[in-house]
Every structure is written in structure tokens, then in C-alpha cells.
N, C-alpha and C. Protein backbone atom coordinates (compact mmCIF):
# COMPACT_ATOMS: atom_id res chain seq x y z
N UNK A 1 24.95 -45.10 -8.43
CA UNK A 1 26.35 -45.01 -8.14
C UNK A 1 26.58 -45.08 -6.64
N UNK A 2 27.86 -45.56 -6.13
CA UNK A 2 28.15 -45.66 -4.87
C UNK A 2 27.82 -44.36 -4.32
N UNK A 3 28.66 -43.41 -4.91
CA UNK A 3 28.94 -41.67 -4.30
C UNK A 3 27.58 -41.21 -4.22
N UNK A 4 26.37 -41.37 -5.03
CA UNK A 4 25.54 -40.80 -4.12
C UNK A 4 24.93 -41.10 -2.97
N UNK A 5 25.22 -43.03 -2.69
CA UNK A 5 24.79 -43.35 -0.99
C UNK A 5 25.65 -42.55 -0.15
N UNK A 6 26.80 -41.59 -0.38
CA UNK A 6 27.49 -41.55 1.04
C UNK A 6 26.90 -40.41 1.02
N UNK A 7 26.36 -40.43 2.26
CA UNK A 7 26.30 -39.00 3.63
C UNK A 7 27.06 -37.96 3.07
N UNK A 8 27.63 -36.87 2.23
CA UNK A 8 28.55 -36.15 2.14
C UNK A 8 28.80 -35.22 3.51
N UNK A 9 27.22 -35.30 4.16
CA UNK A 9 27.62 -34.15 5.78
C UNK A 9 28.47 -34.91 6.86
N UNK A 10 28.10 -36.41 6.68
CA UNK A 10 28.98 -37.32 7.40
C UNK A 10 30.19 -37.23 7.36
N UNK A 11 30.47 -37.25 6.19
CA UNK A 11 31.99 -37.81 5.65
C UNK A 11 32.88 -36.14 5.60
N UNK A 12 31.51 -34.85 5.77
CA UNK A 12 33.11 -34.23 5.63
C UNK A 12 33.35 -33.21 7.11
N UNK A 13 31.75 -33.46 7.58
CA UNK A 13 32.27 -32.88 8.76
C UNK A 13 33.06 -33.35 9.83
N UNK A 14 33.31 -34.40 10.07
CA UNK A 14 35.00 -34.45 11.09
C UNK A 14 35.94 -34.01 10.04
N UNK A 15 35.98 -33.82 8.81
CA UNK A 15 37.54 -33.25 7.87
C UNK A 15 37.46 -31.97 8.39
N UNK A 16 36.34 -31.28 8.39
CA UNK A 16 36.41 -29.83 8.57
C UNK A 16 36.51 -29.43 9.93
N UNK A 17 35.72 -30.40 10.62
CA UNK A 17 35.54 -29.88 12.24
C UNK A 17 37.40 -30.27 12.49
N UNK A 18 38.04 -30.85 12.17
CA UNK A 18 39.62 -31.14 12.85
C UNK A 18 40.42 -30.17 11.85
N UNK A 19 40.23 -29.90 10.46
CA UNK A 19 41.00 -28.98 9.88
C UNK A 19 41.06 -27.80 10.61
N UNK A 20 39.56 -27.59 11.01
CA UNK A 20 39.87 -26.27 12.13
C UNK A 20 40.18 -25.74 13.58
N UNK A 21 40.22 -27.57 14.28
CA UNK A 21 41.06 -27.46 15.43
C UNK A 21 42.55 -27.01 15.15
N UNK A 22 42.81 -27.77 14.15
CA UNK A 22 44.16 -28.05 14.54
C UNK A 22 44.76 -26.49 13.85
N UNK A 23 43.77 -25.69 13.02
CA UNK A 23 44.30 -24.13 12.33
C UNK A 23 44.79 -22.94 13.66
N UNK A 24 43.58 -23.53 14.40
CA UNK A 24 43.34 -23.07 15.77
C UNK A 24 44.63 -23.13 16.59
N UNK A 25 44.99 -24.43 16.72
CA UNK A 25 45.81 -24.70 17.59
C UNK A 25 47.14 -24.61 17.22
N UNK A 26 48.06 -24.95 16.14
CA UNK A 26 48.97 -24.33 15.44
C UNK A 26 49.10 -22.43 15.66
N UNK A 27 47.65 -21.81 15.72
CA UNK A 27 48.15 -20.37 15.56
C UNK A 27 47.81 -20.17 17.34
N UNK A 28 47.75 -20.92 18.38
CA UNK A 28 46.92 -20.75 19.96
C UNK A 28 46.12 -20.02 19.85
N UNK A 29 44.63 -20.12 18.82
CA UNK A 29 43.65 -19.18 18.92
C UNK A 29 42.51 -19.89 19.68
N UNK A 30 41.63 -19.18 20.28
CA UNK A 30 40.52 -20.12 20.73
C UNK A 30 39.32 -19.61 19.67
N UNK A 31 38.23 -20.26 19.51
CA UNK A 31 37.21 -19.36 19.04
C UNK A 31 36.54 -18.41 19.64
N UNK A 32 36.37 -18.72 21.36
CA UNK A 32 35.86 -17.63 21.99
C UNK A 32 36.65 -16.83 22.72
N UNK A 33 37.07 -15.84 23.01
CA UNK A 33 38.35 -15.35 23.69
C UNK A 33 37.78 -14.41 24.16
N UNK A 34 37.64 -14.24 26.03
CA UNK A 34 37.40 -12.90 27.36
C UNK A 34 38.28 -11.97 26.83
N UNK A 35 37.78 -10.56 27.34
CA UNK A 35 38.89 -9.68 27.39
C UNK A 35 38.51 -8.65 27.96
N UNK A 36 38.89 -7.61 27.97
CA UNK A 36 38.85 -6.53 28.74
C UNK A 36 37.82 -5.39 27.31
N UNK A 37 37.63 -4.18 28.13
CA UNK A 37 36.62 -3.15 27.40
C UNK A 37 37.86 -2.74 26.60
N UNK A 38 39.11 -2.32 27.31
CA UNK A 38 40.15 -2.06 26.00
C UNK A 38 40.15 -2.97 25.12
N UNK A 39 40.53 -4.48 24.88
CA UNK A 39 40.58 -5.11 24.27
C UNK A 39 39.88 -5.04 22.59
N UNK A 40 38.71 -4.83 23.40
CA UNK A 40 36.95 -4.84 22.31
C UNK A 40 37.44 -3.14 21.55
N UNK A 41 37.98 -2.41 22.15
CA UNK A 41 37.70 -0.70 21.72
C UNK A 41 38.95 -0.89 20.85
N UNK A 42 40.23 -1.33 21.39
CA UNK A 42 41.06 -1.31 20.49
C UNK A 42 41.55 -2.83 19.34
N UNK A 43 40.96 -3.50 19.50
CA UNK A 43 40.62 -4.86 18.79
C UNK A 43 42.16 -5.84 19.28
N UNK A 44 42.25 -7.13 18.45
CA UNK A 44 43.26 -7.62 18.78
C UNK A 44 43.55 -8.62 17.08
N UNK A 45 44.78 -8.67 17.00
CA UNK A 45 45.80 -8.80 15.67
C UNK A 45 45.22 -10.26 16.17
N UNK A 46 44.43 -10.69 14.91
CA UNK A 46 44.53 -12.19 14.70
C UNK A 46 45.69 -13.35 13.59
N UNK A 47 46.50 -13.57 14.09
CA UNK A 47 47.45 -14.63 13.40
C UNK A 47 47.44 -15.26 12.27
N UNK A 48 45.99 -15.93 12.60
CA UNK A 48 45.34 -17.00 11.91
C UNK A 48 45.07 -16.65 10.17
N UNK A 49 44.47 -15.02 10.92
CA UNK A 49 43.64 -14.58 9.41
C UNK A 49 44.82 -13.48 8.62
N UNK A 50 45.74 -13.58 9.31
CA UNK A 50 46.84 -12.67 8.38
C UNK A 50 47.91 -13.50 7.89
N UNK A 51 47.88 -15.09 8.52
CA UNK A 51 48.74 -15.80 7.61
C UNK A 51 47.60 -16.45 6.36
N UNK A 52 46.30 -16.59 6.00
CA UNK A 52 45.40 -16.82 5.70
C UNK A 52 45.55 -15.71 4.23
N UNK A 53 45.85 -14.59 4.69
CA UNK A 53 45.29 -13.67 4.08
C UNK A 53 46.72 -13.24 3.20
N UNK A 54 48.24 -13.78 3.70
CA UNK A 54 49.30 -13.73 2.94
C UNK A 54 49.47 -14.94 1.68
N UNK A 55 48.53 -15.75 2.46
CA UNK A 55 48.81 -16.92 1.27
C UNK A 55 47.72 -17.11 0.44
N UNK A 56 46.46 -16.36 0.80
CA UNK A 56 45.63 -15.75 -0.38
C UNK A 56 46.25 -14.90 -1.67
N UNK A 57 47.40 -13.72 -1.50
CA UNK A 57 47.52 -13.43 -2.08
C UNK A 57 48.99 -13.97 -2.70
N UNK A 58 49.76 -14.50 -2.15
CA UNK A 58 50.79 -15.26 -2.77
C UNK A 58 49.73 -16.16 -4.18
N UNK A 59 48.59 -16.63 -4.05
CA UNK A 59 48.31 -17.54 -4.83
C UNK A 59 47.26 -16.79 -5.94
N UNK A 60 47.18 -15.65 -5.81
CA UNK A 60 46.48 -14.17 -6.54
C UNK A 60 44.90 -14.23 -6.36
N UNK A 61 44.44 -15.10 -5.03
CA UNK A 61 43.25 -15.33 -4.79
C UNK A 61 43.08 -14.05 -3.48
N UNK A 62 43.54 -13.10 -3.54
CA UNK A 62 43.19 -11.65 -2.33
C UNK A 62 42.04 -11.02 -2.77
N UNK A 63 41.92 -10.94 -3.54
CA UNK A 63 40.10 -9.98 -3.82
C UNK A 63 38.85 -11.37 -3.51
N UNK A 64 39.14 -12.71 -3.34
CA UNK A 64 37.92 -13.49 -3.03
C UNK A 64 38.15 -12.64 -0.90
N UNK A 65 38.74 -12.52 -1.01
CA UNK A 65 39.04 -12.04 0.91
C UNK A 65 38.22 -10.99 0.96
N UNK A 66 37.18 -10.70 2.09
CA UNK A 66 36.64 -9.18 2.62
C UNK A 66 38.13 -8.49 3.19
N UNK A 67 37.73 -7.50 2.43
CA UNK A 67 39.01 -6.35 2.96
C UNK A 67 38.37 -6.15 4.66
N UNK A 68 39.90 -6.15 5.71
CA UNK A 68 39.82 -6.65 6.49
C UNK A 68 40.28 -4.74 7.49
N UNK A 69 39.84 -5.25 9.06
CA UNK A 69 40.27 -3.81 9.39
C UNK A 69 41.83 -3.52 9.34
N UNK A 70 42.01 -2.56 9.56
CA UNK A 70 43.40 -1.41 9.35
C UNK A 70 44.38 -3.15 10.51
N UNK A 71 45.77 -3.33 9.63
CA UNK A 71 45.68 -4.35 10.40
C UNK A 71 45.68 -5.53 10.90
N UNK A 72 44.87 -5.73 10.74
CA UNK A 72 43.97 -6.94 10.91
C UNK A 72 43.78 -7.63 12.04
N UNK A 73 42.94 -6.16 12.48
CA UNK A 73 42.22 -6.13 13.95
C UNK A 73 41.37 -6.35 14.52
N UNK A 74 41.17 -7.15 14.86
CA UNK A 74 39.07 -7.47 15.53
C UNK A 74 38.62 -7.22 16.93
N UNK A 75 37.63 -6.54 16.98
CA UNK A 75 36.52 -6.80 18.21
C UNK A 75 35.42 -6.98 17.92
N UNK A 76 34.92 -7.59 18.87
CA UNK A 76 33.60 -7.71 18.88
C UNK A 76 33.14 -8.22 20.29
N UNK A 77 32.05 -7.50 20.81
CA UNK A 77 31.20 -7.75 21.99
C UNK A 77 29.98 -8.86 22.03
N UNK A 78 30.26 -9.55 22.43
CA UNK A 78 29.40 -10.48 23.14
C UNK A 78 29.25 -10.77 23.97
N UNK A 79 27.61 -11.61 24.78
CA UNK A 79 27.66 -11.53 26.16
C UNK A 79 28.46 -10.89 27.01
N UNK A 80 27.71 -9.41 27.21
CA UNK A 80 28.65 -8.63 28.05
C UNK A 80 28.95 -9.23 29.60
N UNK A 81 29.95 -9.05 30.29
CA UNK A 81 30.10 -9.34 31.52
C UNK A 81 29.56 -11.13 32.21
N UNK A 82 29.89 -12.18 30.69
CA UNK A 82 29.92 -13.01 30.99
C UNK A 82 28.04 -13.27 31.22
N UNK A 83 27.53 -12.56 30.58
CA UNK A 83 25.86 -12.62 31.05
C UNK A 83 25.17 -13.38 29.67
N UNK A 84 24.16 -13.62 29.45
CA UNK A 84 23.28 -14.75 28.36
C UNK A 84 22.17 -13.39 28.27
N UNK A 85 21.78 -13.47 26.71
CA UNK A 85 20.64 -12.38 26.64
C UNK A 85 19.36 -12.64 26.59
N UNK A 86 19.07 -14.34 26.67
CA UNK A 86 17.84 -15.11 26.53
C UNK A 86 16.61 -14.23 25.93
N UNK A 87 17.28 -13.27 24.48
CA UNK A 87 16.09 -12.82 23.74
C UNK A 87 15.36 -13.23 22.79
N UNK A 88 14.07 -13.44 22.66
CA UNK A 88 13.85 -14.18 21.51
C UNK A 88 12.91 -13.09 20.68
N UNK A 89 13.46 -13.11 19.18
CA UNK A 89 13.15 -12.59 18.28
C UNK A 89 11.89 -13.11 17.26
N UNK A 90 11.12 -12.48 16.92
CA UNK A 90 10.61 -13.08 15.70
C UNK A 90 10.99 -13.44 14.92
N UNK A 91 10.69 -14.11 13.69
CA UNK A 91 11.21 -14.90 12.88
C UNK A 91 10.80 -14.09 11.66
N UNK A 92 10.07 -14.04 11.50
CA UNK A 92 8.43 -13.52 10.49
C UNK A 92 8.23 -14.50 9.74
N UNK A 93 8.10 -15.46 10.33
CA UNK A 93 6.84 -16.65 9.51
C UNK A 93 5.71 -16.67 10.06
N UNK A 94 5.00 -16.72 9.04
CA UNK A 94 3.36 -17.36 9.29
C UNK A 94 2.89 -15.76 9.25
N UNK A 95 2.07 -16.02 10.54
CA UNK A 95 1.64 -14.55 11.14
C UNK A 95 2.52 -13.78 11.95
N UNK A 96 3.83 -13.54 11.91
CA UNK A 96 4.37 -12.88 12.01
C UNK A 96 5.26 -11.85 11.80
N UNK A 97 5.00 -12.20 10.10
CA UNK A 97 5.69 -11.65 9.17
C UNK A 97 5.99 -9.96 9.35
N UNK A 98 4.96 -9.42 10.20
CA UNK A 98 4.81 -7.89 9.97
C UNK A 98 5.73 -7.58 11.35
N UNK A 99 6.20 -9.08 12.06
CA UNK A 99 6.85 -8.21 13.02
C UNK A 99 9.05 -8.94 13.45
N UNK A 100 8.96 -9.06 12.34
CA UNK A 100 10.15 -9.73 11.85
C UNK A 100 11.14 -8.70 12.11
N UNK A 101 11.73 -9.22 13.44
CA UNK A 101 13.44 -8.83 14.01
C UNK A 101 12.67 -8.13 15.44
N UNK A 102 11.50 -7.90 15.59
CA UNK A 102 11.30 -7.24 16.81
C UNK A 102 11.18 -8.72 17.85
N UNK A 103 11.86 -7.42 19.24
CA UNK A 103 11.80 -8.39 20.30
C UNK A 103 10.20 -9.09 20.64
N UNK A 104 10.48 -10.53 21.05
CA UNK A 104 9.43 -10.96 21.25
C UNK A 104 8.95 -10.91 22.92
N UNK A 105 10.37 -11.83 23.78
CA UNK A 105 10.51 -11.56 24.91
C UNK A 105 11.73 -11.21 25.61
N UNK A 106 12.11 -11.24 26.27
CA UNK A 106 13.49 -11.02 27.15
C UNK A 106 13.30 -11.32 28.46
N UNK A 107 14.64 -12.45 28.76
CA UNK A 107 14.34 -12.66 29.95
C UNK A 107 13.24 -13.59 30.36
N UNK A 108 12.36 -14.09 29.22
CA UNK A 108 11.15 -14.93 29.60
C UNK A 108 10.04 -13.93 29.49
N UNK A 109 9.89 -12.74 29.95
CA UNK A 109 8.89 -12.22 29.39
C UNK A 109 8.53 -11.21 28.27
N UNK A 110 7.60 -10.65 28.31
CA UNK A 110 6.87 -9.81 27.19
C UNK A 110 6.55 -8.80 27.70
N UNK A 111 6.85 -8.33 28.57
CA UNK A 111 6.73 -6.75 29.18
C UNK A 111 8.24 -6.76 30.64
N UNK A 112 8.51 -5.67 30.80
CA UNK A 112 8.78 -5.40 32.05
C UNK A 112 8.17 -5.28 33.10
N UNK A 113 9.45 -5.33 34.17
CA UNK A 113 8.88 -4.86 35.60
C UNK A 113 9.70 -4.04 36.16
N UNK A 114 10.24 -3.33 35.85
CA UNK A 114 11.25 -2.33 36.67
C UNK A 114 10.48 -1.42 36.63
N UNK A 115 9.65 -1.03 35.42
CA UNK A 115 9.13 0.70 35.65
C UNK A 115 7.38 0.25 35.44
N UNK A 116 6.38 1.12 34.99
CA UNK A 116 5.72 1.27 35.18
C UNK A 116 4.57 1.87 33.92
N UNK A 117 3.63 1.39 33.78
CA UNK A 117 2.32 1.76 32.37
C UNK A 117 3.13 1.21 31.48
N UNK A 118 3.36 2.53 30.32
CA UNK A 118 3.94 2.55 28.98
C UNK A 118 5.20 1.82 29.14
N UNK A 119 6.13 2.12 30.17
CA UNK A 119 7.45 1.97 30.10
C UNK A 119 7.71 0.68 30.42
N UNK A 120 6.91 -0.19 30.84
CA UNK A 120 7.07 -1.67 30.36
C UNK A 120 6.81 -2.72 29.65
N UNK A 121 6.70 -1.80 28.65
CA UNK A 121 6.49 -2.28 27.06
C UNK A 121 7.63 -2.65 26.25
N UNK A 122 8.06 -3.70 25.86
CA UNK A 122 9.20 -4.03 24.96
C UNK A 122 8.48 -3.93 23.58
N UNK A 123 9.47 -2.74 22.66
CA UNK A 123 8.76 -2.29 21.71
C UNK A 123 10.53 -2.70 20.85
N UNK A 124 10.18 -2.62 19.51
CA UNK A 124 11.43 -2.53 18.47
C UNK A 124 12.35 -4.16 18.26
N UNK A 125 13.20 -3.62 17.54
CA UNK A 125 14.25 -4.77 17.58
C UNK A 125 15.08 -4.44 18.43
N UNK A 126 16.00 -5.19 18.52
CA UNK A 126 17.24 -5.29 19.68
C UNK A 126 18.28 -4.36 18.92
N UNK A 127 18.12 -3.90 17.99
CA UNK A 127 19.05 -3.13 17.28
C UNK A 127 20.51 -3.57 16.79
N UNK A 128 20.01 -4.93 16.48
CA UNK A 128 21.35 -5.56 15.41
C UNK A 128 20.40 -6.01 13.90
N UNK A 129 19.67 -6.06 13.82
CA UNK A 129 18.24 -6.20 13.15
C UNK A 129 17.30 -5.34 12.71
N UNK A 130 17.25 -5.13 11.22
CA UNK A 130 15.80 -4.65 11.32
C UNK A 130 15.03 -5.22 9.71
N UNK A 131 13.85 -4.67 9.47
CA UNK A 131 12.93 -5.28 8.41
C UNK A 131 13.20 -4.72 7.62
N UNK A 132 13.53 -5.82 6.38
CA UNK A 132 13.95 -4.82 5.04
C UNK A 132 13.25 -3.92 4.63
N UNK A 133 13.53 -3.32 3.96
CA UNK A 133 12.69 -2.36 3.19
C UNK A 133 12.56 -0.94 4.28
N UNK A 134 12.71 -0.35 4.82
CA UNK A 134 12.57 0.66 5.88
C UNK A 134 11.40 1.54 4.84
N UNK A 135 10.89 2.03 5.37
CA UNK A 135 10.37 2.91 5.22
C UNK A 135 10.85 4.77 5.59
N UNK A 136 11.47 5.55 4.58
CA UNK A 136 12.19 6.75 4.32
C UNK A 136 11.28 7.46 5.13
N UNK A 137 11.81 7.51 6.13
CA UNK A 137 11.32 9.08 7.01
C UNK A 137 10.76 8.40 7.78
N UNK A 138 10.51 7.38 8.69
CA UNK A 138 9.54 6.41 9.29
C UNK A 138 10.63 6.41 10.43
N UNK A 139 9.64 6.86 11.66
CA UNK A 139 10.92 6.51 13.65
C UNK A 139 11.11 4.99 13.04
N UNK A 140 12.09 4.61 14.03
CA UNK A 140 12.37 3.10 14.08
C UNK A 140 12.89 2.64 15.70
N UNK A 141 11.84 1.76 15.92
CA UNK A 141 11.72 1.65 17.62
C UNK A 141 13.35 0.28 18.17
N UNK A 142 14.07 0.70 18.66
CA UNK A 142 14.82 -0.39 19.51
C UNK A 142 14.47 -0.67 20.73
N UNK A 143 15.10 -1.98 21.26
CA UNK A 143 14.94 -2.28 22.76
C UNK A 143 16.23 -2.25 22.84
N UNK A 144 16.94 -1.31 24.17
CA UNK A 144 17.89 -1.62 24.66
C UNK A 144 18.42 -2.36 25.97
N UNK A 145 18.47 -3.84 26.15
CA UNK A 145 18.30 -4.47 27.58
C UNK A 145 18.99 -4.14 28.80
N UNK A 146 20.23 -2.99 28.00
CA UNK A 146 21.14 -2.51 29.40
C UNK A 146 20.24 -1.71 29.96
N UNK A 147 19.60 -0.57 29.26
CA UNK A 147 18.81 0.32 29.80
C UNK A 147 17.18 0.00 30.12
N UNK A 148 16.82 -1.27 30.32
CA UNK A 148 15.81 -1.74 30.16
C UNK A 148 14.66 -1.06 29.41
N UNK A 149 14.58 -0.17 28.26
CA UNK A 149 13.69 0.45 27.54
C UNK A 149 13.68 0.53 26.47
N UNK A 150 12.92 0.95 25.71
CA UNK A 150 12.64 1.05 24.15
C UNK A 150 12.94 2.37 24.06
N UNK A 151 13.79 2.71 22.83
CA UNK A 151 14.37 3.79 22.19
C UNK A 151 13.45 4.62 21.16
N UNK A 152 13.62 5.74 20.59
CA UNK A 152 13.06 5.63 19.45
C UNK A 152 14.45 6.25 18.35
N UNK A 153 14.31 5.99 17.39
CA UNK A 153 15.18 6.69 16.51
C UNK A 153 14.66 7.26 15.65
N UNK A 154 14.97 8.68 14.95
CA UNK A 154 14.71 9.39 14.17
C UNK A 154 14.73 9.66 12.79
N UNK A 155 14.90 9.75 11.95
CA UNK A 155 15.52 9.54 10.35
C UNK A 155 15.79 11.18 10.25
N UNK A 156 17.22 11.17 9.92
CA UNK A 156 17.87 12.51 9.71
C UNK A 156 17.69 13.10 8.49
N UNK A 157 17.67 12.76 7.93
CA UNK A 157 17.69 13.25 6.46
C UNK A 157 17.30 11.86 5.06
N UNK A 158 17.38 12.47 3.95
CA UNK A 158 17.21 11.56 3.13
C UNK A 158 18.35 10.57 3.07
N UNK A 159 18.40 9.48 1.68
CA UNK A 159 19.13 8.83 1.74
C UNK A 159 20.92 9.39 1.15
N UNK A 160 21.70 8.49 2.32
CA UNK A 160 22.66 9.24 2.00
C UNK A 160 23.71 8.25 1.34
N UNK A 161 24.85 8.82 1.20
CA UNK A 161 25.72 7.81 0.62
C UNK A 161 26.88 7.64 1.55
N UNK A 162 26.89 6.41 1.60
CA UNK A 162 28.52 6.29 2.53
C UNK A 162 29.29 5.46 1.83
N UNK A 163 30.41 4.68 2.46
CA UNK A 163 31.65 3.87 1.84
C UNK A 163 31.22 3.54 0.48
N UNK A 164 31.72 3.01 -0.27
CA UNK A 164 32.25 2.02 -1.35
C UNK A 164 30.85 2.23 -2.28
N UNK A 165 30.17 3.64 -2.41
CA UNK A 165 28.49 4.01 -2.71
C UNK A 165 27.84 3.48 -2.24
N UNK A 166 27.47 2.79 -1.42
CA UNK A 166 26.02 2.12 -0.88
C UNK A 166 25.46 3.31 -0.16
N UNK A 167 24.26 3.20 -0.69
CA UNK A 167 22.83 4.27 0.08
C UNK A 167 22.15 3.70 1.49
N UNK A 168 22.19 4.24 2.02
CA UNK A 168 21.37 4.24 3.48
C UNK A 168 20.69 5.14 4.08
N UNK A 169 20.02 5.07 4.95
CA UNK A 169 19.54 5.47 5.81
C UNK A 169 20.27 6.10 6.87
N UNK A 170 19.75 7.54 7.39
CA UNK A 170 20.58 7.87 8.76
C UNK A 170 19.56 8.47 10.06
N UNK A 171 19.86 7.55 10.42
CA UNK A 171 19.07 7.79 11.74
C UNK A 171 19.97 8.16 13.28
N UNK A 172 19.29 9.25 14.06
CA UNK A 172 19.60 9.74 15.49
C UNK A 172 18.70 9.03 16.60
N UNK A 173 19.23 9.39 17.87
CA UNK A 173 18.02 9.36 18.65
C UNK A 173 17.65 10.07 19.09
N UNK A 174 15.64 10.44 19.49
CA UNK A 174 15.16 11.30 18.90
C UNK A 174 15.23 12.56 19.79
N UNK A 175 15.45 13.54 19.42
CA UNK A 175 15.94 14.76 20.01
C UNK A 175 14.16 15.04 21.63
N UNK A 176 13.46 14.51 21.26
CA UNK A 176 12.48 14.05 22.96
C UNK A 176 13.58 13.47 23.92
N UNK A 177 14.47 12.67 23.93
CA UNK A 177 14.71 11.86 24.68
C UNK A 177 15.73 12.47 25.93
N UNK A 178 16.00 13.51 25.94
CA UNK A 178 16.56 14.22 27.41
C UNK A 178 15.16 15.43 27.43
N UNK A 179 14.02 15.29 27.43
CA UNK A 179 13.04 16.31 27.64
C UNK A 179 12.55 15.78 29.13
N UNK A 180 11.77 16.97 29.83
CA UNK A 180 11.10 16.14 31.24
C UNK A 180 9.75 15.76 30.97
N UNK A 181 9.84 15.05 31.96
CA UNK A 181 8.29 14.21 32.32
C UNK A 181 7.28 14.69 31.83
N UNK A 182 7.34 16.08 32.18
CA UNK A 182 6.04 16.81 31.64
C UNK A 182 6.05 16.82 29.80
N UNK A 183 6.97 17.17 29.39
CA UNK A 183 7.16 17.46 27.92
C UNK A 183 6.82 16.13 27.28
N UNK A 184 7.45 14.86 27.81
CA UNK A 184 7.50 13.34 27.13
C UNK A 184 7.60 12.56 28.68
N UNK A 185 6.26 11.96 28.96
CA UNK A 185 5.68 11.06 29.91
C UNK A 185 6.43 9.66 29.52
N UNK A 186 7.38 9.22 28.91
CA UNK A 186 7.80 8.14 28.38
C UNK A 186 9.50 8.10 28.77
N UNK A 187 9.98 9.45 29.12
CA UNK A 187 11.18 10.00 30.13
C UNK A 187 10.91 9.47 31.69
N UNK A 188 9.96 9.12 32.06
CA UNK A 188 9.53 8.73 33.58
C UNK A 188 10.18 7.54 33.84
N UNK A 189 10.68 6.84 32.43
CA UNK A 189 11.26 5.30 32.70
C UNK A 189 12.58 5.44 32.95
């Protein structure tokens, strides 16, 4: 048949890539939009997705929609202060499977240089990430790049329940982490 020679990625991505300029531009949204720390803390009323979300339910299609914030308010942080995080993550393929979502490098490398021994060790994930399956009662190591160091986090208790029943995990950070030098040699960073 003809229809299976055509390209279908050909043929529909300029429909889609211009359906969504022009959604864009009808409501003056950009996709990426600066703003201020208020901005991000108190979010900002998107247009787009509340006329989206009136004519979802005019047509009784509102439950295919994620219930949206109080609103229909968004923030979100990215590249803070206009900066690039050039982190690269594992993947966990191959032989890497056991270390899937932890940082690999930052910045180009695989250790630091601001501090010194232990403390320039990039240990954990970046903490938007982690490996399924956690292990109940198990620390769980982050890298945080503002603070150039690895965190540890704690597991508070068993599993708990939050929103809509889903079970999780609750983790702190770990009550070592304002101790001195002497108590936790890993405070020196």
C-alpha cells in the first residue's frame, strides 16, 4: 500500500511542531520563560493549559487531564542563575547497571577540587533520580552541586502513606550532618 511508504515522523512532525507554535503564540507563551525566585515559589497562571483544560471538560474528556495545581499554577527551576549543569549521569546499561542515576561527572570531572581526601568524592545521584527498588532502611547518598558535596540521607521510618494511597519512603538528612570535625571528619568539607 501507498500509506505504508510514507515517513509518518515526516509527515506529522511540521503538523505538530506549527500546531504548537502557533498554541503558543495565540496564548504569548514561550516554552522557556526567566523569572525571578518569587516567580518559581509562588508559580505563574498558565493560559494555555486552563483554556485546554475548560475545553477538556466542556467535551467530558477532564479525568484524561492530570489534576493540575490549586489554580493552575506552575514553577519550576531550571538552570539556576542562567548557569548549564554539564552532569552526566549513568544510564545503567551494560556494566553499569548497579550504578544507575548516580552522578558520573560534573563539570567534566569525577572528583572535586574545592576541598580535600574524602570530600572530593562525588558520591549519589543528583537527587531528582534514584534506583528503583530502594532498599527499606538503606542511607541514600545525593550530590548537591550548589554545595559542592555529597549528602547522606536517612530513612525515617517505615513505609508510609501519603496522597491518593501511594506508599513511600521517608527520608531526612542525616542527623551527623551539623556535628564537628572531630565527631564526623566528612563536616571538614
Amino acid at each position: 500500500m501507498v500509506i505504508d511508504r510514507i515517513p509518518f515522523q515526516r509527515v506529522s512532525e511540521p503538523i505538530v511542531f506549527n500546531a504548537v507554535n502557533v498554541l503558543l503564540d495565540t496564548f504569548k507563551e514561550r516554552l522557556f520563560v526567566r523569572g525571578t525566585p518569587r516567580l518559581l515559589l509562588e508559580g505563574r497562571k498558565v493560559e494555555l493549559l486552563e483554556s485546554l483544560s475548560n475545553l477538556a471538560e466542556r467535551f467530558g474528556l477532564k479525568s484524561l487531564l492530570p489534576p493540575g495545581p490549586p489554580e493552575n499554577t506552575f514553577g519550576l527551576a531550571h538552570a539556576q542563575n542562567a548557569t548549564v549543569d554539564n552532569m552526566e549521569i549513568y544510564a545503567g546499561l551494560g556494566s553499569t547497571k548497579d550504578k544507575y542515576a548516580e552522578v558520573r561527572r560534573w563539570r567534566g570531572r569525577d572528583r572535586m577540587v574545592i576541598w580535600s581526601g574524602q570530600c572530593n568524592v562525588i558520591n549519589g545521584t543528583n537527587g531528582e533520580l534514584y534506583k528503583p527498588f530502594l532498599v527499606q532502611g538503606k542511607r541514600i547518598k545525593i550530590f548537591l552541586k550548589d554545595f559542592c558535596r555529597t549528602f547522606h540521607l536517612d530513612p525515617v521510618s517505615d513505609i508510609v502513606t501519603v496522597q491518593n494511597g501511594l506508599k513511600a519512603l521517608e527520608y531526612e538528612l542525616t542527623k551527623t550532618l551539623y556535628q564537628g570535625v572531630r565527631n564526623n571528619p566528612q563536616n571538614k568539607c
